[in-house]
C-alpha atoms as a PDB file:
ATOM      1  CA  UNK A   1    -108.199  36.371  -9.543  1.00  0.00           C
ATOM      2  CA  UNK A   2    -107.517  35.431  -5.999  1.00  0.00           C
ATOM      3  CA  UNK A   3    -108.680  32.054  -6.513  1.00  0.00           C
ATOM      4  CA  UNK A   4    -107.181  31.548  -9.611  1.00  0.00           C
ATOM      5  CA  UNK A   5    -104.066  31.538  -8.131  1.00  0.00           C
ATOM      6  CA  UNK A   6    -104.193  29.945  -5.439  1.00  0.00           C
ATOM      7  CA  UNK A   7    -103.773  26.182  -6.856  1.00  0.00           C
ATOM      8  CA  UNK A   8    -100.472  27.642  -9.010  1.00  0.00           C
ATOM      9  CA  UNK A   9     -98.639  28.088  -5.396  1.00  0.00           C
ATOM     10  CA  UNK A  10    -100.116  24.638  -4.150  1.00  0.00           C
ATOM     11  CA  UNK A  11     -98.642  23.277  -7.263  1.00  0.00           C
ATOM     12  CA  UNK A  12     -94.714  24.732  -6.989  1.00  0.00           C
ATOM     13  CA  UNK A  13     -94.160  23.916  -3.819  1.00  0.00           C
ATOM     14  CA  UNK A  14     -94.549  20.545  -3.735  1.00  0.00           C
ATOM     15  CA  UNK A  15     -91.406  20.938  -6.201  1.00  0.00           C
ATOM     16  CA  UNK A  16     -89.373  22.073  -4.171  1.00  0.00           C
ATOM     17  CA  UNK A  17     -90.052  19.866  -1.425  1.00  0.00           C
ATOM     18  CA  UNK A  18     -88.305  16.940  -4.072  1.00  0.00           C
ATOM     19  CA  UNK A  19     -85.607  18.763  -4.956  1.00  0.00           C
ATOM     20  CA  UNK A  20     -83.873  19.436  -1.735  1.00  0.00           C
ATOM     21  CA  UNK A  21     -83.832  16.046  -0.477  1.00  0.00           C
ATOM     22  CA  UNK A  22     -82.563  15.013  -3.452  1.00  0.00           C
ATOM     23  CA  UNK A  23     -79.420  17.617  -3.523  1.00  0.00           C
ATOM     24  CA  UNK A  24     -78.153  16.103   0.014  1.00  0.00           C
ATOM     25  CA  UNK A  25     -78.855  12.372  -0.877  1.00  0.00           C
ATOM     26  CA  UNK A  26     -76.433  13.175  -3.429  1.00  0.00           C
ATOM     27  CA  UNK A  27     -74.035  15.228  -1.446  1.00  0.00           C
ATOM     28  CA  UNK A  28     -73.764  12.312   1.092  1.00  0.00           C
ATOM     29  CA  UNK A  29     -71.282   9.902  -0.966  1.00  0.00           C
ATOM     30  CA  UNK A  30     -68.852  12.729  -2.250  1.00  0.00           C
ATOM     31  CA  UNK A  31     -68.646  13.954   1.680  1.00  0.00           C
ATOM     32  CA  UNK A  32     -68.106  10.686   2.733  1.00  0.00           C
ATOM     33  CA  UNK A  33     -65.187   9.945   0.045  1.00  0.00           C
ATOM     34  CA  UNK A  34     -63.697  13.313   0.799  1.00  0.00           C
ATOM     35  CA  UNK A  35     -63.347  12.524   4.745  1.00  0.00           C
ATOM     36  CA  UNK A  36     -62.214   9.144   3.378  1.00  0.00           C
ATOM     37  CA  UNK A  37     -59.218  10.698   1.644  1.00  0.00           C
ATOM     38  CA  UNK A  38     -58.498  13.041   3.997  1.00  0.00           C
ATOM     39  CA  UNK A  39     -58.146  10.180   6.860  1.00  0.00           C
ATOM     40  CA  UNK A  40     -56.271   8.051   3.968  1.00  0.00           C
ATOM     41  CA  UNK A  41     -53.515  10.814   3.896  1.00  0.00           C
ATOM     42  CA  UNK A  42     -53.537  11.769   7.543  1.00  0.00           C
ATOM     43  CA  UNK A  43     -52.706   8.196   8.124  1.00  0.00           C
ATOM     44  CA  UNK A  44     -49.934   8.174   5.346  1.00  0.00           C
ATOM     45  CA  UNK A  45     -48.273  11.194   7.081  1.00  0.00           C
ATOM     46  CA  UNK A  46     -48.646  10.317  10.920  1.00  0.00           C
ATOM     47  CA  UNK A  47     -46.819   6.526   9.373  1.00  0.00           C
ATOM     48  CA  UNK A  48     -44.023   7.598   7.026  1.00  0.00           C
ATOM     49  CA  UNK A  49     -43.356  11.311   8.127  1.00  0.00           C
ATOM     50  CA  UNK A  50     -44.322  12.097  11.449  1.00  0.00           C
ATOM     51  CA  UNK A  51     -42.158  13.016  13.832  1.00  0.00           C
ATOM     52  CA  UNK A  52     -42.464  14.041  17.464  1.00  0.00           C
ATOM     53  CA  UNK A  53     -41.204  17.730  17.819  1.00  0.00           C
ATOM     54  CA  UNK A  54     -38.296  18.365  19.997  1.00  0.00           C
ATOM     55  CA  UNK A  55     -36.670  14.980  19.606  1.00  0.00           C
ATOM     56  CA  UNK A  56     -33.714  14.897  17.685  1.00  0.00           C
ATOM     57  CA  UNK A  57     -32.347  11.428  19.341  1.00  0.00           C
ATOM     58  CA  UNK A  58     -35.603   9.940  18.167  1.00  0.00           C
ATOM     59  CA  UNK A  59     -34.846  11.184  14.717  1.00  0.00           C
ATOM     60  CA  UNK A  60     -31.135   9.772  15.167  1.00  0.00           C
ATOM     61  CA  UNK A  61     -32.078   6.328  16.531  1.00  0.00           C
ATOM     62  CA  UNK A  62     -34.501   5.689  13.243  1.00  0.00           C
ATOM     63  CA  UNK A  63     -31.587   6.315  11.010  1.00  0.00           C
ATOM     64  CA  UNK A  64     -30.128   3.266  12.208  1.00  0.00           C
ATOM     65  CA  UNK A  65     -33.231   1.396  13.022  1.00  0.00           C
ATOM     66  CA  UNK A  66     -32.918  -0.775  10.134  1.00  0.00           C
ATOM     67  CA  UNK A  67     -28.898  -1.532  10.137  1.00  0.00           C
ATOM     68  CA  UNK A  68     -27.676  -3.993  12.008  1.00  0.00           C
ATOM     69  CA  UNK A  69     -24.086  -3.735  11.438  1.00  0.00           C
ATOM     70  CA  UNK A  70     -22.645  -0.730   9.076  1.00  0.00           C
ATOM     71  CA  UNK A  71     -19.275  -1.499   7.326  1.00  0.00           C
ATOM     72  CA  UNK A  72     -17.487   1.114   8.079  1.00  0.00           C
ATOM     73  CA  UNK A  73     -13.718   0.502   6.808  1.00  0.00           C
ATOM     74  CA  UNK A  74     -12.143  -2.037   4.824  1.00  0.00           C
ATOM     75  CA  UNK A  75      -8.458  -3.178   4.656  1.00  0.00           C
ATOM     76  CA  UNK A  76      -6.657  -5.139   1.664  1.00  0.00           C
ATOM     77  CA  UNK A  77      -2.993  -5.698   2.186  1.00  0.00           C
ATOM     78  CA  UNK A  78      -0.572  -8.758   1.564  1.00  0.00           C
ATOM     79  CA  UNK A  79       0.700 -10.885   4.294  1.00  0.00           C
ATOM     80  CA  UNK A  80       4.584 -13.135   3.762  1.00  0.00           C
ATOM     81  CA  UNK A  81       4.191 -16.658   4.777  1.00  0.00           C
ATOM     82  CA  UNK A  82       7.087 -18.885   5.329  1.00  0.00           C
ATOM     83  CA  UNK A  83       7.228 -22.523   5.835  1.00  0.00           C
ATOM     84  CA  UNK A  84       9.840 -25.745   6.250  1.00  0.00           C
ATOM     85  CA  UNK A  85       8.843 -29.291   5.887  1.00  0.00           C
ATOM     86  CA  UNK A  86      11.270 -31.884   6.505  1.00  0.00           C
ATOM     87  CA  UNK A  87      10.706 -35.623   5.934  1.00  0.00           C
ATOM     88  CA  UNK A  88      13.242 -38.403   6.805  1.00  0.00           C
ATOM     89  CA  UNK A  89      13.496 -42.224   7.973  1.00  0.00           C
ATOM     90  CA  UNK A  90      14.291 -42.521  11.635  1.00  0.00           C
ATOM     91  CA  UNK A  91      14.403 -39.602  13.195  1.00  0.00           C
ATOM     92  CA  UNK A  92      16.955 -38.669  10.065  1.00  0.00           C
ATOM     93  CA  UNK A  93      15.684 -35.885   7.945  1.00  0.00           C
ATOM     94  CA  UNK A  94      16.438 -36.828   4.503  1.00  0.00           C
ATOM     95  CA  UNK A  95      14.542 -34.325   2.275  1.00  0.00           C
ATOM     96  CA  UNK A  96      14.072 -30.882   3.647  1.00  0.00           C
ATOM     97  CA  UNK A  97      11.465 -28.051   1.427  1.00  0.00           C
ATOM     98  CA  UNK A  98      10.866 -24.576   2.064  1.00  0.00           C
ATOM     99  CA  UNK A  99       7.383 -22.610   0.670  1.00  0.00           C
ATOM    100  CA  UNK A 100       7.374 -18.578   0.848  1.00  0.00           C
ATOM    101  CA  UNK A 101       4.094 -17.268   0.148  1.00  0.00           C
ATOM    102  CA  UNK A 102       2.438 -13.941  -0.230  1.00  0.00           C
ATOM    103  CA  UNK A 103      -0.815 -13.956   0.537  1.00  0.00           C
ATOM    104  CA  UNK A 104      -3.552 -11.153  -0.151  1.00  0.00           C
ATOM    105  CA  UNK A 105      -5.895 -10.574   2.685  1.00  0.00           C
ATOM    106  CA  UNK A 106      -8.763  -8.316   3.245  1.00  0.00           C
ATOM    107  CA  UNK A 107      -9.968  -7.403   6.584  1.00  0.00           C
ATOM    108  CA  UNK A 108     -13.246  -5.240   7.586  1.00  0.00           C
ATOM    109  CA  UNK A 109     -14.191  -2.906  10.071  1.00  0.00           C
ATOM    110  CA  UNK A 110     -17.750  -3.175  11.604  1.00  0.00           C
ATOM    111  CA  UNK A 111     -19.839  -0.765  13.882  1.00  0.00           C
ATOM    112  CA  UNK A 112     -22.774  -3.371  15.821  1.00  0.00           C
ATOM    113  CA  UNK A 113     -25.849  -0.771  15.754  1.00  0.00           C
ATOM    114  CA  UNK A 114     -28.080  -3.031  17.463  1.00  0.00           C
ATOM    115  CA  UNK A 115     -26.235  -1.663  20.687  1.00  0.00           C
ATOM    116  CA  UNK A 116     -26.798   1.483  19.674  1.00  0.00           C
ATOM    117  CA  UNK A 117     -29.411   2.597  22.757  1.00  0.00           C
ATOM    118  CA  UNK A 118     -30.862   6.574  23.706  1.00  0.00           C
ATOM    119  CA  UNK A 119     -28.138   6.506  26.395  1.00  0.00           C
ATOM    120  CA  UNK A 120     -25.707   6.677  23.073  1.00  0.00           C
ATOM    121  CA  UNK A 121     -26.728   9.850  21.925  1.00  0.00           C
ATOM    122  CA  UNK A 122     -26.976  13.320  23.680  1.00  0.00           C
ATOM    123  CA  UNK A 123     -28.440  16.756  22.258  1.00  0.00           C
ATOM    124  CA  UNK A 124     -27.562  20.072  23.356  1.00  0.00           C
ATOM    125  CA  UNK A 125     -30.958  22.549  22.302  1.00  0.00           C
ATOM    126  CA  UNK A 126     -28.641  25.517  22.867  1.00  0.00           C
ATOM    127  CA  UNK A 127     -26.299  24.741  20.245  1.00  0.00           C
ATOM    128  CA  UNK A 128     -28.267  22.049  17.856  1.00  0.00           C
ATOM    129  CA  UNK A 129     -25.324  19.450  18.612  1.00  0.00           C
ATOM    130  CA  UNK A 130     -25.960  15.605  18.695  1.00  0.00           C
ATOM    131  CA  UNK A 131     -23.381  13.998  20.627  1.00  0.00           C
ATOM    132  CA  UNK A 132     -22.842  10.405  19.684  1.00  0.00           C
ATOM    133  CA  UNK A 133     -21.051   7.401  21.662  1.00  0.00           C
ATOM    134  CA  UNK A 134     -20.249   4.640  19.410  1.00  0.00           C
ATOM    135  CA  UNK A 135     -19.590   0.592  20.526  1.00  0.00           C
ATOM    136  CA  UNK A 136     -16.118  -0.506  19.728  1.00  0.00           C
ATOM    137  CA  UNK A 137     -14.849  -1.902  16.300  1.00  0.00           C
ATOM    138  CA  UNK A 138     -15.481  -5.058  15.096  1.00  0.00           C
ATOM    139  CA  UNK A 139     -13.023  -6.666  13.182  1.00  0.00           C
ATOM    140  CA  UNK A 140     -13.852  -9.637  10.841  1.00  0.00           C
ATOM    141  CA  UNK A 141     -11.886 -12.552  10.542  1.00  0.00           C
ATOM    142  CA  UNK A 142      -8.992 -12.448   7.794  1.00  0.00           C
ATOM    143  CA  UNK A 143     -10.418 -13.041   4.080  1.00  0.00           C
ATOM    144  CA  UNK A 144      -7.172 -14.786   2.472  1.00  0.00           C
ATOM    145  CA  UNK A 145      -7.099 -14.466  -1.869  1.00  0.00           C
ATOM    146  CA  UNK A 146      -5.602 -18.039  -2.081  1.00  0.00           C
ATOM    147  CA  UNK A 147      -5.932 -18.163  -5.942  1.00  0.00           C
ATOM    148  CA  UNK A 148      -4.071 -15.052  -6.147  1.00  0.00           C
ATOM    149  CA  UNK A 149      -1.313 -16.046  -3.755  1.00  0.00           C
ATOM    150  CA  UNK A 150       2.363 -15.875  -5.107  1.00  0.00           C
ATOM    151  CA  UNK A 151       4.698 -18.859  -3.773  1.00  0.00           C
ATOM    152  CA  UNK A 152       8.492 -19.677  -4.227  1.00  0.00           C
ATOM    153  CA  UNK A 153       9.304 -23.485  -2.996  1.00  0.00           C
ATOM    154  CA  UNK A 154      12.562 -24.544  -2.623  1.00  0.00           C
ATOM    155  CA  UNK A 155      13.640 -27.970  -2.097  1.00  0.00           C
ATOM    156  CA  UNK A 156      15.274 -31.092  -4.052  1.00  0.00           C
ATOM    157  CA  UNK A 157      12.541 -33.491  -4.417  1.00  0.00           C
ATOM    158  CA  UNK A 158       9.162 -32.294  -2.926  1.00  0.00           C
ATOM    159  CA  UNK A 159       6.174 -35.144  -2.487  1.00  0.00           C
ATOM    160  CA  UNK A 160       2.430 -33.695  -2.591  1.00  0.00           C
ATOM    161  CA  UNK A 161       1.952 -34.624   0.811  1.00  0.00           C
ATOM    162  CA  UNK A 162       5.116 -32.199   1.773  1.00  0.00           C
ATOM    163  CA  UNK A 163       3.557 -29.687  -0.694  1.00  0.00           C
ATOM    164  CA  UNK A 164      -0.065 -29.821   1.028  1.00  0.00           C
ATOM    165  CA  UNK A 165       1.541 -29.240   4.438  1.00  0.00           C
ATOM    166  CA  UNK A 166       3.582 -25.966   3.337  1.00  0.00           C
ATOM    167  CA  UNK A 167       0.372 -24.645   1.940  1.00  0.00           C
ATOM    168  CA  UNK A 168      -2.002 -25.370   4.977  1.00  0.00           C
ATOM    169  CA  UNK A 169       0.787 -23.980   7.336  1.00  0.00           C
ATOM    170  CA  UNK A 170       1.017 -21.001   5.092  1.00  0.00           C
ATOM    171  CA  UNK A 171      -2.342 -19.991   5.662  1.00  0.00           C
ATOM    172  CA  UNK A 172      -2.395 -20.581   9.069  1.00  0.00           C
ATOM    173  CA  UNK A 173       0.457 -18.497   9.353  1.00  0.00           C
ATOM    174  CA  UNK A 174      -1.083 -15.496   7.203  1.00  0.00           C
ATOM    175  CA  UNK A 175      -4.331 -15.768   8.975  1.00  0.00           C
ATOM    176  CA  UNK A 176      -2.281 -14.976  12.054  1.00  0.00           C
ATOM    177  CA  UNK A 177      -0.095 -12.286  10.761  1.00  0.00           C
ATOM    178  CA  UNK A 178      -3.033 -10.580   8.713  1.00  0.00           C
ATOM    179  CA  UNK A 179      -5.384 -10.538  12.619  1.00  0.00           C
ATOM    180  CA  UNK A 180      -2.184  -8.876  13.992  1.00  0.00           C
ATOM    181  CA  UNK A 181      -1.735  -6.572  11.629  1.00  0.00           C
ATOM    182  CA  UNK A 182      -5.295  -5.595  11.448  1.00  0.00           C
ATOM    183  CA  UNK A 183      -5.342  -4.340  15.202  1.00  0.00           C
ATOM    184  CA  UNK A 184      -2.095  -2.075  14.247  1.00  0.00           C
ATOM    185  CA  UNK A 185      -2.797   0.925  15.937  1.00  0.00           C
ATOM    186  CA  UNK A 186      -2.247   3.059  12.445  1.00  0.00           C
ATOM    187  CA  UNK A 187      -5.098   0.746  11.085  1.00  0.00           C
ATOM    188  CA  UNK A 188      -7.539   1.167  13.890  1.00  0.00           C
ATOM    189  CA  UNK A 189      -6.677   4.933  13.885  1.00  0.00           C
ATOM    190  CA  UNK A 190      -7.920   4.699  10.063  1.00  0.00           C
ATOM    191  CA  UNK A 191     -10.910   2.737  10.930  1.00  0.00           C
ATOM    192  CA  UNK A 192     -12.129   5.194  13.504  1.00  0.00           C
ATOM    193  CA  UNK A 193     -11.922   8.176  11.649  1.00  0.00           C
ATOM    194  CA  UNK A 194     -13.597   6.514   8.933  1.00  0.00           C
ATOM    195  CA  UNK A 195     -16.582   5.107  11.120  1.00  0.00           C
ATOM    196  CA  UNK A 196     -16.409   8.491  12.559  1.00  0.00           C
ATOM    197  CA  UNK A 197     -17.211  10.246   9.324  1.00  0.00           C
ATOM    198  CA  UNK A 198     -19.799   7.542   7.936  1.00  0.00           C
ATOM    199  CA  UNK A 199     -22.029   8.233  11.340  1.00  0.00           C
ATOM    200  CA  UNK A 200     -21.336  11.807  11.227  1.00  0.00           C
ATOM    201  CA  UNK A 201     -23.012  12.114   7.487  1.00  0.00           C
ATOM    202  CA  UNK A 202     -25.355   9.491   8.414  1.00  0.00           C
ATOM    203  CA  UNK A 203     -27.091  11.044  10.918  1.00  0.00           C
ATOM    204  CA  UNK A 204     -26.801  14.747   9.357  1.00  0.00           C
ATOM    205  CA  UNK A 205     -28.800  14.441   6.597  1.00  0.00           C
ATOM    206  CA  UNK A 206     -31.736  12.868   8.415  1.00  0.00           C
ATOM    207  CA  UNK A 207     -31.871  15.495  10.917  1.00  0.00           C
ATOM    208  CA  UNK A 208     -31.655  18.555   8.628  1.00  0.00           C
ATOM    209  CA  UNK A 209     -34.441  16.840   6.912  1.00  0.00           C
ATOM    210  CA  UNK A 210     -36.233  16.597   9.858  1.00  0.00           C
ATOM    211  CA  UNK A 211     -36.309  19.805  10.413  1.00  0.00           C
ATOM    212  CA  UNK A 212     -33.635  20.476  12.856  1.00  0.00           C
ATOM    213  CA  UNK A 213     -31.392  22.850  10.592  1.00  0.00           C
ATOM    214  CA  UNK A 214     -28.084  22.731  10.434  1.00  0.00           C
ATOM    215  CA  UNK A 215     -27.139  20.725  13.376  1.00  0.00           C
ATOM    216  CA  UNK A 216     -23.689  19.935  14.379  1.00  0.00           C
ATOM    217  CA  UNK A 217     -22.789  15.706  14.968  1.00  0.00           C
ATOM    218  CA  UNK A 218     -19.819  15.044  17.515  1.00  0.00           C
ATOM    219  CA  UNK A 219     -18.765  11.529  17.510  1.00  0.00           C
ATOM    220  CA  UNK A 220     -16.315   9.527  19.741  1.00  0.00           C
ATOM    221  CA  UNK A 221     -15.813   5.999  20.540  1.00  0.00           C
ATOM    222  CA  UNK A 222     -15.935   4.712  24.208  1.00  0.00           C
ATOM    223  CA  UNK A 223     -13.302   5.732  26.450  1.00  0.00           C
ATOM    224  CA  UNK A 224     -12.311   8.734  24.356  1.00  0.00           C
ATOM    225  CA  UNK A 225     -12.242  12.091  25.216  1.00  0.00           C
ATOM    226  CA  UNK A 226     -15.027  14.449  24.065  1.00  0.00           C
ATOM    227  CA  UNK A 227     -12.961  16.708  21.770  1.00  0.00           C
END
């Protein structure tokens, strides 16, 4: 009986000799696709959502690390134009036309981010407050609505070349008036509180979605006082 089976045992193990080779040749390709993913998504993470702990002007700065410029307040209002042309033959003035205009005009109010360096920003840890310092206001050049100007001439006989002038001294003339009046002080008062609140909300959001709760944003402009 002994010997009998003896060759039965000679015969299984061989068996299982095969099989566990085979079970980690196998195993090999789904452990290397799993680290594979797992790297993948680390990657993904550390590039898109990653953020270093404890650095809320970090978090600030990449809000506006892809704006250049942020239109922050924009102006339309109509500027009165008046102009006289007279035309004569020696020194006499002859014919004599006037040209009254109104003149819509559109003005905008620009905050240059690319300025926009740490030394800007400021966070208190004991009270989760960002204190920003923003660059002063740009202010475009005057867009004038020609095609929707009103004008009133006045004047006996009035030649094209006389009706060409009024109209190019005109706009000179509201270009003028409308750069004045965009630097009122009312204006500008407008414009900053308006910048103020776009950079407050911008930077708000971000950071409570970064984690930092619900943090407080102080902004000023240069040469203000911190309220």
């Amino acid at each position: 009986m002994a010997d009998d089976l003896k060759p039965r045992e000679t015969a299984v193990e061989p068996e299982i000799r095969r099989e566990q080779p085979l079970a980690r040749t196998q195993a090999v390709p789904w452990l290397i696709v799993i680290l594979l993913l797992a790297a993948t998504a680390w990657l993904g993470w550390r590039a898109f959502f990653y953020e270093e702990e404890g650095d809320p002007v970090g978090s600030a700065m990449l809000a506006f690390e892809k704006q250049n410029s942020l239109i922050v307040f924009s102006s339309r209002f109509e500027v009165v134009a008046e102009s006289v042309d007279r035309r004569g033959v020696l020194n006499i003035d002859l014919l004599e036309s006037r040209q009254a205009a109104i003149i819509p005009a559109t003005v905008e109010y620009r905050l240059d981010l690319s300025s926009m360096d740490r030394d800007r920003f400021a966070w208190d840890d004991g009270s989760d407050t960002l204190s920003v310092i923003l660059p002063p206001l740009r202010i475009s050049r005057p867009n004038l609505d020609e095609a929707a100007q009103k004008t009133f001439t006045e004047g006996t006989y009035v030649s094209r070349d006389a009706s060409s002038d009024l109209a190019r001294n005109n706009s000179l003339q509201a270009e003028r008036k409308a750069a004045e009046f965009a630097k009122n002080p009312e204006v500008l008062a407008l414009a900053r509180q308006a910048a103020k609140a776009a950079v407050r909300q911008n930077l708000t959001i971000p950071l409570q979605m970064a984690g930092y709760g619900d943090v407080t944003v102080n902004v000023r402009f240069d040469g203000e006082r911190q309220d």
